[in-house]
Structure formats: structure tokens, C-alpha cells
N, C-alpha and C. Protein backbone atom coordinates (compact mmCIF):
# COMPACT_ATOMS: atom_id res chain seq x y z
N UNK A 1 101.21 128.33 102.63
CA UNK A 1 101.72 128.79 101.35
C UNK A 1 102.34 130.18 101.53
N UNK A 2 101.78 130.87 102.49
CA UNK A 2 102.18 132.27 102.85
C UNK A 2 103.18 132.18 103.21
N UNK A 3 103.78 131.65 104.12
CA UNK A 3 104.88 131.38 105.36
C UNK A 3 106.33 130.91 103.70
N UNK A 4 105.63 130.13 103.11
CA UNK A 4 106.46 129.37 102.27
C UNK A 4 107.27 130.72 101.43
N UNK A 5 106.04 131.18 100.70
CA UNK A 5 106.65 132.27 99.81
C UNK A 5 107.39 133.24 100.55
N UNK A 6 107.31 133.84 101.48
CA UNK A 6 108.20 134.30 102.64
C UNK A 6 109.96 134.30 102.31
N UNK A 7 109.76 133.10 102.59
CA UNK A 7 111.21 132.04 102.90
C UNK A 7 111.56 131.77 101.20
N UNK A 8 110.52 131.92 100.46
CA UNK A 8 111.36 131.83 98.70
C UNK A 8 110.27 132.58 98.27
N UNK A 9 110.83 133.47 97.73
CA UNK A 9 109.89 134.86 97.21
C UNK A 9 109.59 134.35 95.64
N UNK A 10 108.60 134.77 95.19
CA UNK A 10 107.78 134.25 93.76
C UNK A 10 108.13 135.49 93.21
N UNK A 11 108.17 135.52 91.69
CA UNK A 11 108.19 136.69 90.64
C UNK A 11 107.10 137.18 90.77
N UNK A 12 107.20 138.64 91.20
CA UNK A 12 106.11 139.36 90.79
C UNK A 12 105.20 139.08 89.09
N UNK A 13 106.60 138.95 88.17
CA UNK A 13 105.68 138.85 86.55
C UNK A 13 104.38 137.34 86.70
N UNK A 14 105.05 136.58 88.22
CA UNK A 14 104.18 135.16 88.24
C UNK A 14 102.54 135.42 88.50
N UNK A 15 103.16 136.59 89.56
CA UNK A 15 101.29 136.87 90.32
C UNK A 15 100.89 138.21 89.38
N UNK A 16 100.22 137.71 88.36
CA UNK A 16 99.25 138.54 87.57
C UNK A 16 98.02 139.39 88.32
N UNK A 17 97.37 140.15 87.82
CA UNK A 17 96.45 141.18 88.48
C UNK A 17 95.00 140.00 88.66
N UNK A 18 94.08 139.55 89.51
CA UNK A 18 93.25 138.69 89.65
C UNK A 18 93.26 137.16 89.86
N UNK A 19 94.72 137.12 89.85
CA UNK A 19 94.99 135.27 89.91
C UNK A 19 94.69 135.05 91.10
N UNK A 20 94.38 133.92 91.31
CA UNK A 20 94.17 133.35 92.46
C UNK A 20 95.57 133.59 93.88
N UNK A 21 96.32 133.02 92.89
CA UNK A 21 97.54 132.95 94.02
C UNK A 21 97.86 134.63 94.76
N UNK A 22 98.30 135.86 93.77
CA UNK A 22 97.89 136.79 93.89
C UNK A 22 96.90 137.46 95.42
N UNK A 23 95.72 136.95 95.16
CA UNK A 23 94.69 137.15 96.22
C UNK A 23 95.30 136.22 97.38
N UNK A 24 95.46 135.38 97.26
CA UNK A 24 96.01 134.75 98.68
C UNK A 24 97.39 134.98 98.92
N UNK A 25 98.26 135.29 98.13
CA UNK A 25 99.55 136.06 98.82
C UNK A 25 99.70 137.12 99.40
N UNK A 26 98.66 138.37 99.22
CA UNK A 26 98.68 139.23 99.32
C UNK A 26 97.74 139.49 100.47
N UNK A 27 97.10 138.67 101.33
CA UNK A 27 96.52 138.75 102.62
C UNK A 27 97.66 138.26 103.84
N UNK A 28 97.73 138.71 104.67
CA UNK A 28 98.91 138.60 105.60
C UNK A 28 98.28 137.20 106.44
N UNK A 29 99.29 136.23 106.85
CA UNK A 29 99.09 135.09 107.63
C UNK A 29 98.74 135.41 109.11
N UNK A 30 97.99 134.49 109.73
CA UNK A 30 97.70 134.86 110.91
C UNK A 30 98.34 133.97 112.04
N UNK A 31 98.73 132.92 111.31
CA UNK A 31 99.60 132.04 112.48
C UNK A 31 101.23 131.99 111.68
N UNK A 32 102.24 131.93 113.50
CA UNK A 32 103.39 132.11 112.24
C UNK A 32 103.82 130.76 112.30
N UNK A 33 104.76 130.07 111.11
CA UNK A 33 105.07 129.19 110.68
C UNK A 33 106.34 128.88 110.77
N UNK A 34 106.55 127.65 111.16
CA UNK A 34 107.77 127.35 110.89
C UNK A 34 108.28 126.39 110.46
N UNK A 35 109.30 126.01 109.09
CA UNK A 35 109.38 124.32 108.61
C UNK A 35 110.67 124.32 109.13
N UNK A 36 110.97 124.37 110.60
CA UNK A 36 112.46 123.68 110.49
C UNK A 36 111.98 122.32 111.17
N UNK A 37 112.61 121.07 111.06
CA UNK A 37 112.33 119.78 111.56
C UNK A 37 112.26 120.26 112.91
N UNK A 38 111.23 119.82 113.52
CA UNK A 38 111.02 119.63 115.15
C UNK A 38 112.16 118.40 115.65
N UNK A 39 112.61 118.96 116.86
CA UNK A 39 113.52 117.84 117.46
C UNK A 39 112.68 116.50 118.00
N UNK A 40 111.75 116.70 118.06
CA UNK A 40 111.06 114.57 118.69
C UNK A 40 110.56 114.78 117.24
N UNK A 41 110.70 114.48 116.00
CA UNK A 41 110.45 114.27 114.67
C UNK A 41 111.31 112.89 114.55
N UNK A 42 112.49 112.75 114.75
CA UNK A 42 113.34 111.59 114.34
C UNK A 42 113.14 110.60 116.10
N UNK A 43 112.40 109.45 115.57
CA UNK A 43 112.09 108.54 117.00
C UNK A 43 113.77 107.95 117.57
N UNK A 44 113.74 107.49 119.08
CA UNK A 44 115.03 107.09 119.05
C UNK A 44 115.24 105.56 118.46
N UNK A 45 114.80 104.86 117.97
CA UNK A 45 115.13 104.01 117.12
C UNK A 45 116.02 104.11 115.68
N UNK A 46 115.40 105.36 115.79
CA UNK A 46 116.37 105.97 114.30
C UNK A 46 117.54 106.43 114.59
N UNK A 47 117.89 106.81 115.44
CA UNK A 47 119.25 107.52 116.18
C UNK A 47 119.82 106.16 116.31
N UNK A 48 119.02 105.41 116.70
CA UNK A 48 119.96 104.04 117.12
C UNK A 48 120.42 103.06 115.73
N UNK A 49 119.85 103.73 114.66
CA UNK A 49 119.81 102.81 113.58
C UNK A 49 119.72 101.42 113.38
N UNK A 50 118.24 101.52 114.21
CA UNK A 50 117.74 99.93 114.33
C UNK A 50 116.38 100.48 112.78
N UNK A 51 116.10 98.81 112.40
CA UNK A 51 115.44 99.17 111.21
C UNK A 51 113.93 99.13 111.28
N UNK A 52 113.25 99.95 110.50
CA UNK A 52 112.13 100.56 110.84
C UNK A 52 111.50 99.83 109.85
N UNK A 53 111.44 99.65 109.04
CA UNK A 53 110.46 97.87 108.32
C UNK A 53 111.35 96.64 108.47
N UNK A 54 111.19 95.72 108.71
CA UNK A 54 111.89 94.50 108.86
C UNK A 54 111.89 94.08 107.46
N UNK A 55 112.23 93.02 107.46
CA UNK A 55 112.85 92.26 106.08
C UNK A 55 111.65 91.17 105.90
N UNK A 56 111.37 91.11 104.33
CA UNK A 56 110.31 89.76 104.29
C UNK A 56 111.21 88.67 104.30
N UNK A 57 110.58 87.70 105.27
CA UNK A 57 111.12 86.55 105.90
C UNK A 57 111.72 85.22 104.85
N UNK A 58 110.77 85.37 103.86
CA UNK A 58 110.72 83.94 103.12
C UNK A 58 110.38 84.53 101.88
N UNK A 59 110.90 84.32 100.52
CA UNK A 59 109.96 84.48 99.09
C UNK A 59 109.08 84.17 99.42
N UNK A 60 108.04 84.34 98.58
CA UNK A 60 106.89 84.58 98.11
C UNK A 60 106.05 84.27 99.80
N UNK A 61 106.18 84.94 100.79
CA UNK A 61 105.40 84.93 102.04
C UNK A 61 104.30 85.86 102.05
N UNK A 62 103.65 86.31 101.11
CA UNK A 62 102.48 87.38 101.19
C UNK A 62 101.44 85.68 101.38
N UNK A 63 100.16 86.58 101.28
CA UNK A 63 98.82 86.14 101.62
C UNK A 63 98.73 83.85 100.90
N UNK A 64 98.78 83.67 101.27
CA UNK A 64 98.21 82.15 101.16
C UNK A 64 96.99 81.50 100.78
N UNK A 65 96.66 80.23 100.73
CA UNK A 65 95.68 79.75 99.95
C UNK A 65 94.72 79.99 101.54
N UNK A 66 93.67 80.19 101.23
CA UNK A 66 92.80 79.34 102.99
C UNK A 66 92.80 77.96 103.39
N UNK A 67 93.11 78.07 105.28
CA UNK A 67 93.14 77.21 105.35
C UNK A 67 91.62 76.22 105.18
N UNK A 68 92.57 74.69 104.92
CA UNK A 68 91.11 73.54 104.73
C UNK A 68 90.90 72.65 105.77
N UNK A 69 90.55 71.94 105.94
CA UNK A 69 90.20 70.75 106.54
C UNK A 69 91.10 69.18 106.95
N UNK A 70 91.93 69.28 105.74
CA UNK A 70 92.55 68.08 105.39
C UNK A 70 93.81 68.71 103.97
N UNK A 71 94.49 68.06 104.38
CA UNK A 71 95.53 68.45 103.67
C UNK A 71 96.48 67.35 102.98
N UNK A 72 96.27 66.50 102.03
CA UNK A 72 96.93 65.50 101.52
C UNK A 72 98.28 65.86 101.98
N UNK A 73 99.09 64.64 102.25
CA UNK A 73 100.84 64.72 102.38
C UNK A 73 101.07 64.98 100.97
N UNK A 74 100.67 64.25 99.58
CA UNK A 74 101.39 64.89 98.54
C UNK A 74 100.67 65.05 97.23
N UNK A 75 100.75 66.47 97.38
CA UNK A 75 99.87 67.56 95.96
C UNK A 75 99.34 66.93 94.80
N UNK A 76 100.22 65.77 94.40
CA UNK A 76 100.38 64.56 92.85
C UNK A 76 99.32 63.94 92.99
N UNK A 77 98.91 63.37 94.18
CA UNK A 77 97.89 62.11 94.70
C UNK A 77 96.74 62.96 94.46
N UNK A 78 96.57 64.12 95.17
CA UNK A 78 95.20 64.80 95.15
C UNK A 78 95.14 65.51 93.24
N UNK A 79 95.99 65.75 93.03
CA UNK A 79 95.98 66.02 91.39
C UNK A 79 95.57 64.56 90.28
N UNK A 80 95.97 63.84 90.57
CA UNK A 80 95.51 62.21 90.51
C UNK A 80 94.32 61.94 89.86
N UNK A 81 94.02 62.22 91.31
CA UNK A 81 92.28 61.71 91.76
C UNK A 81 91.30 62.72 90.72
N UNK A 82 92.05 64.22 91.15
CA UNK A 82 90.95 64.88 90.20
C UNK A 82 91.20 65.19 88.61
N UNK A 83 92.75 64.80 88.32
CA UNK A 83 92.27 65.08 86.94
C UNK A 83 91.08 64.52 85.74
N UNK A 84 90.41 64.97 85.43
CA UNK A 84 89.59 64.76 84.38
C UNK A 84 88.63 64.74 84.78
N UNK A 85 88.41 65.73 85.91
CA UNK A 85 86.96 65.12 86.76
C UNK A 85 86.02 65.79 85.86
N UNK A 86 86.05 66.77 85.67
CA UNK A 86 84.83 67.44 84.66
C UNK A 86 84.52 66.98 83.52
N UNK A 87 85.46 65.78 83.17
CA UNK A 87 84.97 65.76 81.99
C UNK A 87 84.43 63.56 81.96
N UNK A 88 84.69 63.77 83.49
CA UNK A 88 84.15 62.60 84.25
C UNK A 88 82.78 62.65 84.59
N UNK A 89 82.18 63.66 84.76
CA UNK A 89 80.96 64.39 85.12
C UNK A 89 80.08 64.20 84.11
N UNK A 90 80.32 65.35 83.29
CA UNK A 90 79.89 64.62 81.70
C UNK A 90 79.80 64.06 81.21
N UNK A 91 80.10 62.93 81.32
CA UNK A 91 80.33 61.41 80.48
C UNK A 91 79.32 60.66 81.62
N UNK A 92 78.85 61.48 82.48
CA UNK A 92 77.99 60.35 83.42
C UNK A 92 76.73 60.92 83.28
N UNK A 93 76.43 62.22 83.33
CA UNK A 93 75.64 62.88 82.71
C UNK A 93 74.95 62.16 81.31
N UNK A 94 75.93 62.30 80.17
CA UNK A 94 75.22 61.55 79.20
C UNK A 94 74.80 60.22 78.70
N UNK A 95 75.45 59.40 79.74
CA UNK A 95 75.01 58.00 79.79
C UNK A 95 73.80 58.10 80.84
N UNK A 96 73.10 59.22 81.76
CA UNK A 96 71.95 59.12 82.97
C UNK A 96 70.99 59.18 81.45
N UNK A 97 71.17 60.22 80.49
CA UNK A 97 70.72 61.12 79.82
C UNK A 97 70.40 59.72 78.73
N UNK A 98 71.13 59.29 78.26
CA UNK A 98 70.99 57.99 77.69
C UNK A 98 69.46 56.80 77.09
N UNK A 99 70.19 56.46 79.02
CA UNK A 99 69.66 55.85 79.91
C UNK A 99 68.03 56.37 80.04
N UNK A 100 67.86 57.09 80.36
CA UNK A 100 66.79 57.94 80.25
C UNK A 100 65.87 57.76 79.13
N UNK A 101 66.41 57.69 77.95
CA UNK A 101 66.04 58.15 76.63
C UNK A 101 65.52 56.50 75.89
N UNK A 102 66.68 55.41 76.57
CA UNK A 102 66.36 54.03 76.55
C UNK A 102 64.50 53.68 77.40
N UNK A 103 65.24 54.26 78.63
CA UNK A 103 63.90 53.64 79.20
C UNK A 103 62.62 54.03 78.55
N UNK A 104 62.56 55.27 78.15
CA UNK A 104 61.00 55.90 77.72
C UNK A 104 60.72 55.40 76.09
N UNK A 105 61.89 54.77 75.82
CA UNK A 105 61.57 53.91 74.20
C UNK A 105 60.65 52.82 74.63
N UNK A 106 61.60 51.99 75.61
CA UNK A 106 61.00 50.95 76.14
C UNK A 106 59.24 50.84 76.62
N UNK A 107 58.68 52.14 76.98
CA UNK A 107 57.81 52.41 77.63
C UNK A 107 56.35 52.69 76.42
């Protein structure tokens, strides 16, 4: 910050009597500083203007489902099979449940 204000001087009316900044401007730096760009800063790839992120390959190519086991040839068939399963479940459920309720009449 020292080195900085240096190189662009602050208003005195800025550094008030006890401010913080004040107290640390006003102690002298002990290492000296320098912001000019270092020359190995720019890699030679960049000189060569080859590109430094590549391009996403495909829409939507981020992260994927996990892989499974088995993989139907087509999405419709396996959508098929399971639509209504939950409510296939239930309906077997309340006929066990039924069933159940038959036998212990019987009993």
C-alpha cells in the first residue's frame, strides 16, 4: 500500500489525524516495490496466441447421469414399463391389505 501511494499520492485532507491509513502511510516501507509486469509473466503460449481455455466441445457436455449397468437401446420402452409404477404399488398394497382383512373375517 506504501509503495502504491508513492506512485499516486493520496490527499492529505484524506489522511485525518488517527486514521488508520494515516498510521500506516506514515511508517516508511522496508522492502522496495515494484508493479511493473515482470517479463516471464506472459507464458509463451500467449505470445504465440494459442488459446488458453479450449472451447466446450458439445452443448450441454457438463457432468452426466451415473453410469448403470444396462442401458435400454430406447428411453420410451424403459418409460413404458415404469409408468404408473407407484401407483401400481399401491393398488397391490391394498388388495394384500384387503386380503388380509378377508382372511381374519373368515377366521
Amino acid at each position: 500500500m506504501r509503495a502504491w501511494v508513492r506512485d499516486h499520492p493520496v490527499s492529505e485532507k484524506r489522511l485525518t489525524v488517527g486514521s488508520t491509513a494515516k498510521a500506516i502511510l506514515e511508517k516508511q516501507s522496508e522492502h522496495e516495490i515494484s508493479f511493473e509486469t515482470h517479463p516471464d509473466a506472459n507464458p509463451d503460449s500467449r505470445e504465440k496466441g494459442l488459446l488458453r481455455w479450449q472451447a466446450n466441445p458439445l452443448p450441454n457436455w457438463g457432468p452426466k447421469a451415473k453410469a448403470k449397468r444396462s442401458h435400454p437401446q430406447d428411453l420410451s420402452e424403459k418409460r413404458a414399463v415404469n409408468q404408473g409404477k407407484v401407483k401400481k404399488k399401491q393398488d397391490e398394497v391394498e388388495q394384500l391389505q384387503k386380503q388380509g382383512q378377508d382372511d381374519d373375517e373368515k377366521m
